[in-house]
C-alpha atoms as a PDB file:
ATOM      1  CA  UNK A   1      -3.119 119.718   1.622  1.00  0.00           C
ATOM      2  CA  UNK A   2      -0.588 120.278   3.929  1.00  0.00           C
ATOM      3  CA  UNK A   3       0.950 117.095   5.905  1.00  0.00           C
ATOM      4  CA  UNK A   4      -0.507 116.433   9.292  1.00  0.00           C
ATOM      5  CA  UNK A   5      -0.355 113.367  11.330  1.00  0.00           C
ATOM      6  CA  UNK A   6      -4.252 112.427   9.472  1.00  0.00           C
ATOM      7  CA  UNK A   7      -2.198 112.701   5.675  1.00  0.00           C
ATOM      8  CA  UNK A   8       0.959 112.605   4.253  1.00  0.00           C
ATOM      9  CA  UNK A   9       1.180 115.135   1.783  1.00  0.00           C
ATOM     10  CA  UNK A  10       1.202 113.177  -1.130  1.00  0.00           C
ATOM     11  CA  UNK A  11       0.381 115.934  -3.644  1.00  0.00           C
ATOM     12  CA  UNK A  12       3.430 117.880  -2.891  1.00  0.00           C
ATOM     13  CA  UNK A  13       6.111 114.964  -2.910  1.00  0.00           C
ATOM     14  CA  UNK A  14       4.844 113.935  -6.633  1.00  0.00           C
ATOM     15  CA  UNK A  15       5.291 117.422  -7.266  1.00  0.00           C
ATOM     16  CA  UNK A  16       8.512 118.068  -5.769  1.00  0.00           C
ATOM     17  CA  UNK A  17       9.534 114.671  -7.787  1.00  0.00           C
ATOM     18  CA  UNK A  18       8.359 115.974 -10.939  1.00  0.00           C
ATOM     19  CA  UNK A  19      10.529 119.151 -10.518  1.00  0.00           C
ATOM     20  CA  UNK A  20      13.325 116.928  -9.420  1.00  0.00           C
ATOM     21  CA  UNK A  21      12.789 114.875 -13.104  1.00  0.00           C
ATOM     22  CA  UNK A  22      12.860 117.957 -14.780  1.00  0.00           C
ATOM     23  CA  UNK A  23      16.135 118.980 -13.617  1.00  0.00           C
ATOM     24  CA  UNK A  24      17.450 115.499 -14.206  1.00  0.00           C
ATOM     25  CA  UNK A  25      17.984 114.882 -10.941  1.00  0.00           C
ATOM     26  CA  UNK A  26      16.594 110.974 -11.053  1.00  0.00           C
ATOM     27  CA  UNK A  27      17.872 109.785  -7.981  1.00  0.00           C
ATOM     28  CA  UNK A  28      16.450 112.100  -5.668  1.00  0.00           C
ATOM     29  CA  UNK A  29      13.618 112.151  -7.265  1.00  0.00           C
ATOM     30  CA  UNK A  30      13.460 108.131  -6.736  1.00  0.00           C
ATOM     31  CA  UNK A  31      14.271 108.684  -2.848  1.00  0.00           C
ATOM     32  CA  UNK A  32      11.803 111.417  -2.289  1.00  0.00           C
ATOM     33  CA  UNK A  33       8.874 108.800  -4.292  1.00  0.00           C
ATOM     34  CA  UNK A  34      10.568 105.738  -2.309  1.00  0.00           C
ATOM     35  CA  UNK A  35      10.098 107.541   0.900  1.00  0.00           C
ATOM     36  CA  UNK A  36       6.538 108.734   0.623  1.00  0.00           C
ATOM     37  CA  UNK A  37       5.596 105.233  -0.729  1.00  0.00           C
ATOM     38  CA  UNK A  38       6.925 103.923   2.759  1.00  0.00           C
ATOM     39  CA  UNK A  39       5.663 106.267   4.536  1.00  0.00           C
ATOM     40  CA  UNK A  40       2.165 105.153   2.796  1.00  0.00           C
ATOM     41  CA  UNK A  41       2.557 101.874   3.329  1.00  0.00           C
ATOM     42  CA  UNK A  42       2.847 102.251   7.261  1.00  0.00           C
ATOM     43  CA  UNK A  43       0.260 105.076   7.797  1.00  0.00           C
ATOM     44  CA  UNK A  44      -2.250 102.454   7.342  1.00  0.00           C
ATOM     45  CA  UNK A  45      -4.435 105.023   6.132  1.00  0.00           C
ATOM     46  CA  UNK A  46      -4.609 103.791   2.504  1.00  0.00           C
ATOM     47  CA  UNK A  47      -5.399  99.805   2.775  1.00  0.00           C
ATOM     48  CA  UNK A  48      -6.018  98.234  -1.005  1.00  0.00           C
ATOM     49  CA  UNK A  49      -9.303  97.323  -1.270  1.00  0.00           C
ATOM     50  CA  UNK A  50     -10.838 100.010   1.226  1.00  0.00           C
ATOM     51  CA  UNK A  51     -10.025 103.231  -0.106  1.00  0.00           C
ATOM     52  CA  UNK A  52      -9.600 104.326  -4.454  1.00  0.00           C
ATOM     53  CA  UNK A  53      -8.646 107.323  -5.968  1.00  0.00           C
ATOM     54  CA  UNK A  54     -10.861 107.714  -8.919  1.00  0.00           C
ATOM     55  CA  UNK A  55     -10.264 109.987 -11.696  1.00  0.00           C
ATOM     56  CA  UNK A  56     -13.972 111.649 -11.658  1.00  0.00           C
ATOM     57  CA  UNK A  57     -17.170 110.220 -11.411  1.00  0.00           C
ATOM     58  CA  UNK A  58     -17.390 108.079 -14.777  1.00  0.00           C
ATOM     59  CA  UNK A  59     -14.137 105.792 -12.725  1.00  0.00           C
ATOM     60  CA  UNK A  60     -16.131 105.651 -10.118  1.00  0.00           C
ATOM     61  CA  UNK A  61     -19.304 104.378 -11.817  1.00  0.00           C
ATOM     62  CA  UNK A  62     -17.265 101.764 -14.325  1.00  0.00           C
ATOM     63  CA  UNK A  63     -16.013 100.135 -10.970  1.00  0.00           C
ATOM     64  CA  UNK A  64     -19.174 100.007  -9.562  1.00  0.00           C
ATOM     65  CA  UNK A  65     -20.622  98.612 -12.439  1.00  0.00           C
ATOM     66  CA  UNK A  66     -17.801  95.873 -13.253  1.00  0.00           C
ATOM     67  CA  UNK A  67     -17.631  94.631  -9.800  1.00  0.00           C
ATOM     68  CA  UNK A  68     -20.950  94.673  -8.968  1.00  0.00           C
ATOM     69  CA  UNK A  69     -20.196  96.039  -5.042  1.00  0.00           C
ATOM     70  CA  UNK A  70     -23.050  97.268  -3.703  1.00  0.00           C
ATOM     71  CA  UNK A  71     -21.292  99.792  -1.384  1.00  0.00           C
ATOM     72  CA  UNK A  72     -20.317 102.733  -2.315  1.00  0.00           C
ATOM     73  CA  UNK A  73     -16.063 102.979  -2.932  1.00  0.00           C
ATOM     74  CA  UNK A  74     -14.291 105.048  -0.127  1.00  0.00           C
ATOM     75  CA  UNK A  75     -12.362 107.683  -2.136  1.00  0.00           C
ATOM     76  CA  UNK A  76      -8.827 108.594  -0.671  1.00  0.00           C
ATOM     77  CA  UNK A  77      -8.154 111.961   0.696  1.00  0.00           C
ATOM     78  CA  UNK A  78      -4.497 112.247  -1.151  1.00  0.00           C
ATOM     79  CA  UNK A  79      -4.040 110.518  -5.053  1.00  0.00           C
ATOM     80  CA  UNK A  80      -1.897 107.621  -3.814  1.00  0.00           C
ATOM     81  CA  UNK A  81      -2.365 106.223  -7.406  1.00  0.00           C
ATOM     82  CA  UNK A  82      -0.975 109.030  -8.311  1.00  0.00           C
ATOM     83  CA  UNK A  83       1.739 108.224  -6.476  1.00  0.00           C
ATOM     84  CA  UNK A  84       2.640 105.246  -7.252  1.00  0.00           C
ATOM     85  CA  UNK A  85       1.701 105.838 -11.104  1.00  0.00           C
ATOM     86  CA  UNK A  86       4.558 108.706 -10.842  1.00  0.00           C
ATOM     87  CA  UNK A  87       6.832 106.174  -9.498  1.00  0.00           C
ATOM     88  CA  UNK A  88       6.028 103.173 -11.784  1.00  0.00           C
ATOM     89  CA  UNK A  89       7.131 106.159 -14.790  1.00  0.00           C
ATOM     90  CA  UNK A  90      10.562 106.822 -13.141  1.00  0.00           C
ATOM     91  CA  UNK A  91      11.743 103.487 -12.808  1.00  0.00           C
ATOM     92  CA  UNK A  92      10.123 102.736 -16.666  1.00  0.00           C
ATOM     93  CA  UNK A  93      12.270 106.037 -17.632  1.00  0.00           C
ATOM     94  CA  UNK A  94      15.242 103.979 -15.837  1.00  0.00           C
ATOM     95  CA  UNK A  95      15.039 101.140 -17.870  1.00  0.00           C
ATOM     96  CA  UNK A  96      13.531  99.489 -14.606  1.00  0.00           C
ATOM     97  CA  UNK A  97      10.576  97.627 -15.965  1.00  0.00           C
ATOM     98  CA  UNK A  98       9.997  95.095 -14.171  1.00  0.00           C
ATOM     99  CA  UNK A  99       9.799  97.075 -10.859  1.00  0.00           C
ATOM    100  CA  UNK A 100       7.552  99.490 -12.972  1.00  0.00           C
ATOM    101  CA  UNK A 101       4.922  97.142 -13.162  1.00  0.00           C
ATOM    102  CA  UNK A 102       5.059  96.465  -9.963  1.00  0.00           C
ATOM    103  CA  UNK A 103       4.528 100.186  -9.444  1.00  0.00           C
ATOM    104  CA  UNK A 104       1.727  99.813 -11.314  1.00  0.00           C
ATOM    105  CA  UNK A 105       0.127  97.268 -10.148  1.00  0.00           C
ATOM    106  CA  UNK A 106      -0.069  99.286  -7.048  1.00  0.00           C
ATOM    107  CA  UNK A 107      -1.541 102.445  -8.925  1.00  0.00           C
ATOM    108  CA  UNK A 108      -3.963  99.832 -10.293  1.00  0.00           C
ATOM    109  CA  UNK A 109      -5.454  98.292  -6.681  1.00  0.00           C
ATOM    110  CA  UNK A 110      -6.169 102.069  -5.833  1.00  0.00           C
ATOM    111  CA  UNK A 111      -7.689 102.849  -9.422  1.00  0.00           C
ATOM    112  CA  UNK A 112      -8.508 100.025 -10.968  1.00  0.00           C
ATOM    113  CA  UNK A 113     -10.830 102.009 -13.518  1.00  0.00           C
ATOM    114  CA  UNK A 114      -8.180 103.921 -14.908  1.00  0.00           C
ATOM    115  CA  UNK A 115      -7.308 103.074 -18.423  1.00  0.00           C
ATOM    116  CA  UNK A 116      -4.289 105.749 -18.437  1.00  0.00           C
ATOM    117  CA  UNK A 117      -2.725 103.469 -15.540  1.00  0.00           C
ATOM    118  CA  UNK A 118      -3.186 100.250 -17.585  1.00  0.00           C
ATOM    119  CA  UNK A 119      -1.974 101.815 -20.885  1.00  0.00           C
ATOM    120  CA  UNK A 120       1.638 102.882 -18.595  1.00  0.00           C
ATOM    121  CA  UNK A 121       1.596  98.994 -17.436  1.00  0.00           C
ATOM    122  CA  UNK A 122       1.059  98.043 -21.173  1.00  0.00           C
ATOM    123  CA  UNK A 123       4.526  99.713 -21.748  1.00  0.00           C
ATOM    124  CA  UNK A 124       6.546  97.859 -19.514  1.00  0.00           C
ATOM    125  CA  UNK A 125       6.067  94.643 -21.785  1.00  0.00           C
ATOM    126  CA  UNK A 126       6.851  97.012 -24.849  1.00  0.00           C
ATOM    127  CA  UNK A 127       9.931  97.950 -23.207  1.00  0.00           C
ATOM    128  CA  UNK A 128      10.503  94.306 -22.580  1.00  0.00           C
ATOM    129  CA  UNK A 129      10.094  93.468 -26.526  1.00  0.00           C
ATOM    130  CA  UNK A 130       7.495  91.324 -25.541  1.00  0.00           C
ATOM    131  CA  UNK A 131       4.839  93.128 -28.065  1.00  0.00           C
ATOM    132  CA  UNK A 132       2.831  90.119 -27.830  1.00  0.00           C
ATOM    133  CA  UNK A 133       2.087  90.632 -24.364  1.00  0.00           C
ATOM    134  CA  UNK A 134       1.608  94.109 -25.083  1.00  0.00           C
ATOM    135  CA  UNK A 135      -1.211  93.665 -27.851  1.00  0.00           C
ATOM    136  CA  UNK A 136      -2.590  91.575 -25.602  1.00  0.00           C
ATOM    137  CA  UNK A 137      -2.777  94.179 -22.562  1.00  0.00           C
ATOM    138  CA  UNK A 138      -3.627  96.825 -24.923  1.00  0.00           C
ATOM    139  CA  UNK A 139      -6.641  94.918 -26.176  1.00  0.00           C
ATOM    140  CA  UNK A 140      -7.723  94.162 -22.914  1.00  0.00           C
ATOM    141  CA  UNK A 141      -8.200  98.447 -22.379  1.00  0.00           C
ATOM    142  CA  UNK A 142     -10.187  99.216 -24.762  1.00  0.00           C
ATOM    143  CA  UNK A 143     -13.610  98.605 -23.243  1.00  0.00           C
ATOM    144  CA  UNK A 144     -13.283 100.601 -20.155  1.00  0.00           C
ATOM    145  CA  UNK A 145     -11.899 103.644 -22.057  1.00  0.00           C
ATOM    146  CA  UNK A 146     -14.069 106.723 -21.866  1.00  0.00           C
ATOM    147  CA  UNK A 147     -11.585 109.192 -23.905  1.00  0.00           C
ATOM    148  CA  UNK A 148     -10.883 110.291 -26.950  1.00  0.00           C
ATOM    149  CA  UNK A 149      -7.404 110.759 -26.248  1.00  0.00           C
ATOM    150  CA  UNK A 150      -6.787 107.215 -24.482  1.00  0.00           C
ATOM    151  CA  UNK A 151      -8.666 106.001 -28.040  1.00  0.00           C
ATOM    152  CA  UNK A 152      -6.404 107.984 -29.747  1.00  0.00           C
ATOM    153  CA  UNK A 153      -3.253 106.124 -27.574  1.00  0.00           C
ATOM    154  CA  UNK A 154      -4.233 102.939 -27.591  1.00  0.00           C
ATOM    155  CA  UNK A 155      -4.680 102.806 -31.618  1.00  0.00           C
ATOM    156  CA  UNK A 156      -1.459 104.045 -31.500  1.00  0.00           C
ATOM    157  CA  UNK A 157       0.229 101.523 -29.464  1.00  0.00           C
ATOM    158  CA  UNK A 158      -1.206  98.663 -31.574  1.00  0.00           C
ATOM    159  CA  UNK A 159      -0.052 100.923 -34.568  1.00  0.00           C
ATOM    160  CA  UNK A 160       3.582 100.275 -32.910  1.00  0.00           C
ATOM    161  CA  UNK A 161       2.730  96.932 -32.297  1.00  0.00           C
ATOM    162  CA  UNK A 162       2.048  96.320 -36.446  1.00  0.00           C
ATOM    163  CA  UNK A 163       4.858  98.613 -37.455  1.00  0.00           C
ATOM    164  CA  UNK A 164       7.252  96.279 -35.388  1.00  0.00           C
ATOM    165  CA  UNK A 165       5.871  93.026 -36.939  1.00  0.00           C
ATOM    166  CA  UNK A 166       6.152  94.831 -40.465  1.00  0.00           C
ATOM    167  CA  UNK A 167       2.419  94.611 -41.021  1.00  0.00           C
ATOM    168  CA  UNK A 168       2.054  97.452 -42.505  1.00  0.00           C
ATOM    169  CA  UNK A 169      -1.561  97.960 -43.689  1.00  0.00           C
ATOM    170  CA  UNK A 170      -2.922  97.368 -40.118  1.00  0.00           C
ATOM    171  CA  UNK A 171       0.015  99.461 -38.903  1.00  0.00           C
ATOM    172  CA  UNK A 172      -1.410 102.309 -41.078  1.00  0.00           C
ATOM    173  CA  UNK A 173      -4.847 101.527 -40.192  1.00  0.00           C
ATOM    174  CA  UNK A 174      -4.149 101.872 -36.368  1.00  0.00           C
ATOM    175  CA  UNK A 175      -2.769 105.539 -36.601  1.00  0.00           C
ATOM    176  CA  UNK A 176      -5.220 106.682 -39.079  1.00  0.00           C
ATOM    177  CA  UNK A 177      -7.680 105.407 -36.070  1.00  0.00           C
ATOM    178  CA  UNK A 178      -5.208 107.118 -33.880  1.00  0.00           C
ATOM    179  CA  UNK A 179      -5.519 110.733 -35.674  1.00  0.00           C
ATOM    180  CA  UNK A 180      -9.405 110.032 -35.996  1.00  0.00           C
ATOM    181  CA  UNK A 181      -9.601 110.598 -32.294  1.00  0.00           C
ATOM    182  CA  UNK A 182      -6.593 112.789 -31.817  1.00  0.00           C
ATOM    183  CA  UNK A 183      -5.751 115.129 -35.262  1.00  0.00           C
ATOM    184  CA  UNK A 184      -3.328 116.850 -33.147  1.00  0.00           C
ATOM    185  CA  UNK A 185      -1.372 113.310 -32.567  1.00  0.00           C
ATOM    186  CA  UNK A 186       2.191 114.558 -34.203  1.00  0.00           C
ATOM    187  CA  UNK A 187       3.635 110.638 -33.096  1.00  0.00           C
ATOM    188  CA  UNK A 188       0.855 108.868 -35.432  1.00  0.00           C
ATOM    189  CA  UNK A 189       1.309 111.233 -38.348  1.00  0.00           C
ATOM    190  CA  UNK A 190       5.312 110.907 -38.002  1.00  0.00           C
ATOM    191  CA  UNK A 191       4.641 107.027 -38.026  1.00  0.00           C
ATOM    192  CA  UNK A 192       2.509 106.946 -40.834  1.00  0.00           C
ATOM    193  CA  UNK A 193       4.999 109.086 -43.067  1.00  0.00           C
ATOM    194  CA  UNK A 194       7.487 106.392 -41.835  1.00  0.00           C
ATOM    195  CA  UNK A 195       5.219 103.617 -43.400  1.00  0.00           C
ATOM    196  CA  UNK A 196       4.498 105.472 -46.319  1.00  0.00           C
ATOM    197  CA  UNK A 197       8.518 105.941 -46.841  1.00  0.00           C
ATOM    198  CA  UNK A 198       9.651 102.371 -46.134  1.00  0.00           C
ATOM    199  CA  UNK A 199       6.861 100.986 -48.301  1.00  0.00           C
ATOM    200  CA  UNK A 200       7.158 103.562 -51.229  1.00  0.00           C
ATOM    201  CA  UNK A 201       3.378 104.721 -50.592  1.00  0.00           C
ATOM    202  CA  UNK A 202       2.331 100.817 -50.979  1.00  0.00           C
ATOM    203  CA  UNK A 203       0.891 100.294 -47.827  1.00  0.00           C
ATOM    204  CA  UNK A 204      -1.900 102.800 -49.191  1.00  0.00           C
ATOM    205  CA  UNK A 205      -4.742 104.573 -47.508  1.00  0.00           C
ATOM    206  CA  UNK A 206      -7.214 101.758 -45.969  1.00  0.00           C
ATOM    207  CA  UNK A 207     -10.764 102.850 -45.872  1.00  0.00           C
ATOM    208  CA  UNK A 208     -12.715 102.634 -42.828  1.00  0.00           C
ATOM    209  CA  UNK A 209     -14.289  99.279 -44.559  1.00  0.00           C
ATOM    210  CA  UNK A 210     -10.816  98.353 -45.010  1.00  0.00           C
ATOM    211  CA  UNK A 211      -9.827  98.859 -41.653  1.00  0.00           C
ATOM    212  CA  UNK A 212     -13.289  96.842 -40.043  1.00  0.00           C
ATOM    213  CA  UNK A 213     -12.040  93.748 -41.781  1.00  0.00           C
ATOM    214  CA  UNK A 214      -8.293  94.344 -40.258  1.00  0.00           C
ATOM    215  CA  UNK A 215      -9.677  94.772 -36.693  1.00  0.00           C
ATOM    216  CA  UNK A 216     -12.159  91.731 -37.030  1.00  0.00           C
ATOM    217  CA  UNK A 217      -9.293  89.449 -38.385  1.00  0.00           C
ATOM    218  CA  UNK A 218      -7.586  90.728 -35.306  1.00  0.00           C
ATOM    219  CA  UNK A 219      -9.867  91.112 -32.376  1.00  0.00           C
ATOM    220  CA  UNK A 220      -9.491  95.286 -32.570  1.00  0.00           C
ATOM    221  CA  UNK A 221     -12.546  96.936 -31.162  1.00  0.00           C
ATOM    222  CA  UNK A 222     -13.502  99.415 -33.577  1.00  0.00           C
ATOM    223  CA  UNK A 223     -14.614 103.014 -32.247  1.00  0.00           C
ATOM    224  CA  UNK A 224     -15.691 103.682 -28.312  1.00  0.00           C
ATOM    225  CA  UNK A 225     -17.144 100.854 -26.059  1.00  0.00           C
ATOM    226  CA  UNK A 226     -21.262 101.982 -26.848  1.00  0.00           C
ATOM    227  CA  UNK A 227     -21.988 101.030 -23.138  1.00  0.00           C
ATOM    228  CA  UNK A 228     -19.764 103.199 -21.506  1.00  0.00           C
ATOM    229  CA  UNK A 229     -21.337 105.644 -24.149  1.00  0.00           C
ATOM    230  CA  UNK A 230     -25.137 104.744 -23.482  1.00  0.00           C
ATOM    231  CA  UNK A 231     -24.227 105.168 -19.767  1.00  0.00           C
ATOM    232  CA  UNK A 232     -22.696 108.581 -19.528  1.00  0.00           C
ATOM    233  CA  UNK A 233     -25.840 109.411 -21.921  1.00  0.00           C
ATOM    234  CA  UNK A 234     -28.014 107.856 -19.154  1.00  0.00           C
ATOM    235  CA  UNK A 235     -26.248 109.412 -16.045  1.00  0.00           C
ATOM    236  CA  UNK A 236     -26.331 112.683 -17.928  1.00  0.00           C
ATOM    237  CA  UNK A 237     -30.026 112.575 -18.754  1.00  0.00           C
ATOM    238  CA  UNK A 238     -31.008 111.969 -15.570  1.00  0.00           C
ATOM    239  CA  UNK A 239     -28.257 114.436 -14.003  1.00  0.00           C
ATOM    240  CA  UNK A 240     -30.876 117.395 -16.302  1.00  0.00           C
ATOM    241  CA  UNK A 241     -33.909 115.890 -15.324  1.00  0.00           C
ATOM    242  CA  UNK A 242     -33.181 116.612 -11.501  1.00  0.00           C
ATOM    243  CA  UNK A 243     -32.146 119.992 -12.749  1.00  0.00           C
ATOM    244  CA  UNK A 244     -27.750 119.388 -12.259  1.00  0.00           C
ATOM    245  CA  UNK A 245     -26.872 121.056 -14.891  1.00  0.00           C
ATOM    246  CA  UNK A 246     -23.301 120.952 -13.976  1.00  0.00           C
ATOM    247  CA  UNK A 247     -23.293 116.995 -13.370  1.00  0.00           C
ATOM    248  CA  UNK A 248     -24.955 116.691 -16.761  1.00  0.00           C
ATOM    249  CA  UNK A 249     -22.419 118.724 -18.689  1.00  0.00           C
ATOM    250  CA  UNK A 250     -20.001 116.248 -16.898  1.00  0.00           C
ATOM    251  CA  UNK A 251     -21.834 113.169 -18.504  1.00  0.00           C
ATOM    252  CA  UNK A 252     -22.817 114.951 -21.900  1.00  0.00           C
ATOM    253  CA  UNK A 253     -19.059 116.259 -21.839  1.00  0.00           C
ATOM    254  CA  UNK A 254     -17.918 112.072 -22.192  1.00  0.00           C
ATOM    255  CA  UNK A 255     -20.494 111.587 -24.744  1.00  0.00           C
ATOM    256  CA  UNK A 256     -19.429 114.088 -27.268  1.00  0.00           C
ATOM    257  CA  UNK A 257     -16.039 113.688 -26.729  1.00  0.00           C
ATOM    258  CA  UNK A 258     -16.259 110.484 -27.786  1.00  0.00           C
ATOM    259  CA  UNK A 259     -18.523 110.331 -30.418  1.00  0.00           C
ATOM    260  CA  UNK A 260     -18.490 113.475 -31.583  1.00  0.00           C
ATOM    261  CA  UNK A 261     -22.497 113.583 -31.610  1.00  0.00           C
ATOM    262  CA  UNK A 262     -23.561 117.404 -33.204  1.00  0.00           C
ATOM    263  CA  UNK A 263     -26.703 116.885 -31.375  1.00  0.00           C
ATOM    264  CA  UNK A 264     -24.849 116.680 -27.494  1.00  0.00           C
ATOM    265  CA  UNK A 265     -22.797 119.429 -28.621  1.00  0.00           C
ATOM    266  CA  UNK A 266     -25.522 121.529 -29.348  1.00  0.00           C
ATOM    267  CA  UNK A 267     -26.948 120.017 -26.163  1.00  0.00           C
ATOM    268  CA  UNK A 268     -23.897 121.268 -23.760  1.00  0.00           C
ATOM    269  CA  UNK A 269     -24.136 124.545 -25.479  1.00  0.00           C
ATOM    270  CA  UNK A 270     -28.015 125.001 -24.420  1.00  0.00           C
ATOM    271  CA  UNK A 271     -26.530 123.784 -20.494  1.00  0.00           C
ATOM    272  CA  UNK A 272     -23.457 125.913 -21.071  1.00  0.00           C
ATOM    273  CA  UNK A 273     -25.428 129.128 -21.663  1.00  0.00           C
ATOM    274  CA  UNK A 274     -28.268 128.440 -18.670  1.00  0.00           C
ATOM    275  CA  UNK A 275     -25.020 127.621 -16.583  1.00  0.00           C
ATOM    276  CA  UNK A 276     -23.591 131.356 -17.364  1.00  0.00           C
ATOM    277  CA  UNK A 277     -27.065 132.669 -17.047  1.00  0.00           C
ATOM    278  CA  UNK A 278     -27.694 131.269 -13.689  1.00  0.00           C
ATOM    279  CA  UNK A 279     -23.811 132.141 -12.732  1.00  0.00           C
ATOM    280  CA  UNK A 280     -25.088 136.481 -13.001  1.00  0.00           C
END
């Protein structure tokens, strides 16, 4: 979208800051972020409360349902979340963290669905050394999370949060959880060989029996949030029943990915196929 006096072309300044990161160029890439913000924050076109930026439908639907609004959410023309998400990571990368969570706590008032968001203000207590504040915050995620890879991250963070307090079986536990949902996680398996070599191998491999009892002791959800689960199953049910095929494999998509269900794979293979079909 290119900038007019209606938008502000937010898409292209975090882009032009990401560049700017890359080439370690951290200041400019702070006054090109610091700009835009300001420039947001005067438009009046993006007033908390009025407008979101939801990451898909399934954000979009978990706000609905936690807040109970009977309106539907106004969705912002340009990802000012974004923005200020992009802008909360700089500053954490600076060693900024308080202003990071200020950051975002912005990000958060225009997606306040978004575990990913949460999860970045998570780390600014981490970076603080307050892991107790950061177990809790982590904690706190879990229910709304409708990935496998934000599963996958938030085991790992509380597998941090154990390896730090030198409890190592539930440190273990946590990135075994982690790899469950992400086997390509190359941070949980380099933590776990780090347990294994500061405890000799004593810290063991914890069934999943094992692992129940460590969660329960500790108040660690165990596996996906079923509702969010049962709803994306609902949505997606419905989404086939009124013949939107595409808006089901959306649904069915969150389902699998989740749980891993054989028979929703085998069911977005059937909608896959008619999709391709009907595509000729």
């Amino acid at each position: 979208m290119e900038p007019t006096e209606a938008n502000i072309g937010i898409a292209k300044k975090i882009e032009g800051a990401g560049m700017l990161v890359s080439d370690g160029r951290y200041d400019e890439a702070r006054t090109l972020l610091e700009n835009t913000i300001s420039k947001v924050e005067d438009s009046g076109l993006f007033n908390k409360g009025e407008c979101f930026e939801f990451a898909g439908p399934i954000e979009q639907i978990l706000y609905i349902h936690k807040t109970g609004t009977k309106e539907a959410p106004k969705q912002a023309e340009e990802p000012v979340a974004s923005l200020y998400t992009t802008y909360g990571k700089l500053l954490l990368g600076l060693g900024e963290s308080y202003k990071a969570r200020q950051a975002f706590e912005m990000a958060m008032a225009y997606d306040p669905a978004s575990p990913s968001i949460r999860m970045e203000y998570a780390d600014t207590y981490r970076a603080e050394d307050d892991m107790d504040q950061f177990f809790e915050e982590t904690i706190d995620i879990f229910p709304d999370v409708y990935t496998s890879k934000e599963l996958a991250r938030l085991y790992g963070n509380l597998g941090y949060y154990y390896v730090e307090k030198e409890k190592w079986a539930e440190a273990m536990g946590c990135y075994l959880m982690s790899l469950h949902y992400d086997s390509n996680n190359e941070d949980a398996k380099k933590e776990i060989a780090y347990i294994q070599k500061t405890t000799n191998g004593d810290a063991g491999i914890p069934s999943i029996d094992d692992f129940r009892k460590v969660a329960e002791e500790n108040s660690i959800p165990v596996g996906p949030n079923n509702e969010i689960v049962a709803m994306a199953a609902g949505y997606g049910h419905r989404a086939l029943s009124d013949g939107r095929k595409d808006v089901a494999h959306y649904f069915f998509s969150i389902v699998y990915d989740l749980t891993g269900d054989e028979e929703m794979f085998n069911t977005l293979k059937d909608i896959e196929e008619e999709l391709a079909a009907e595509a000729k």
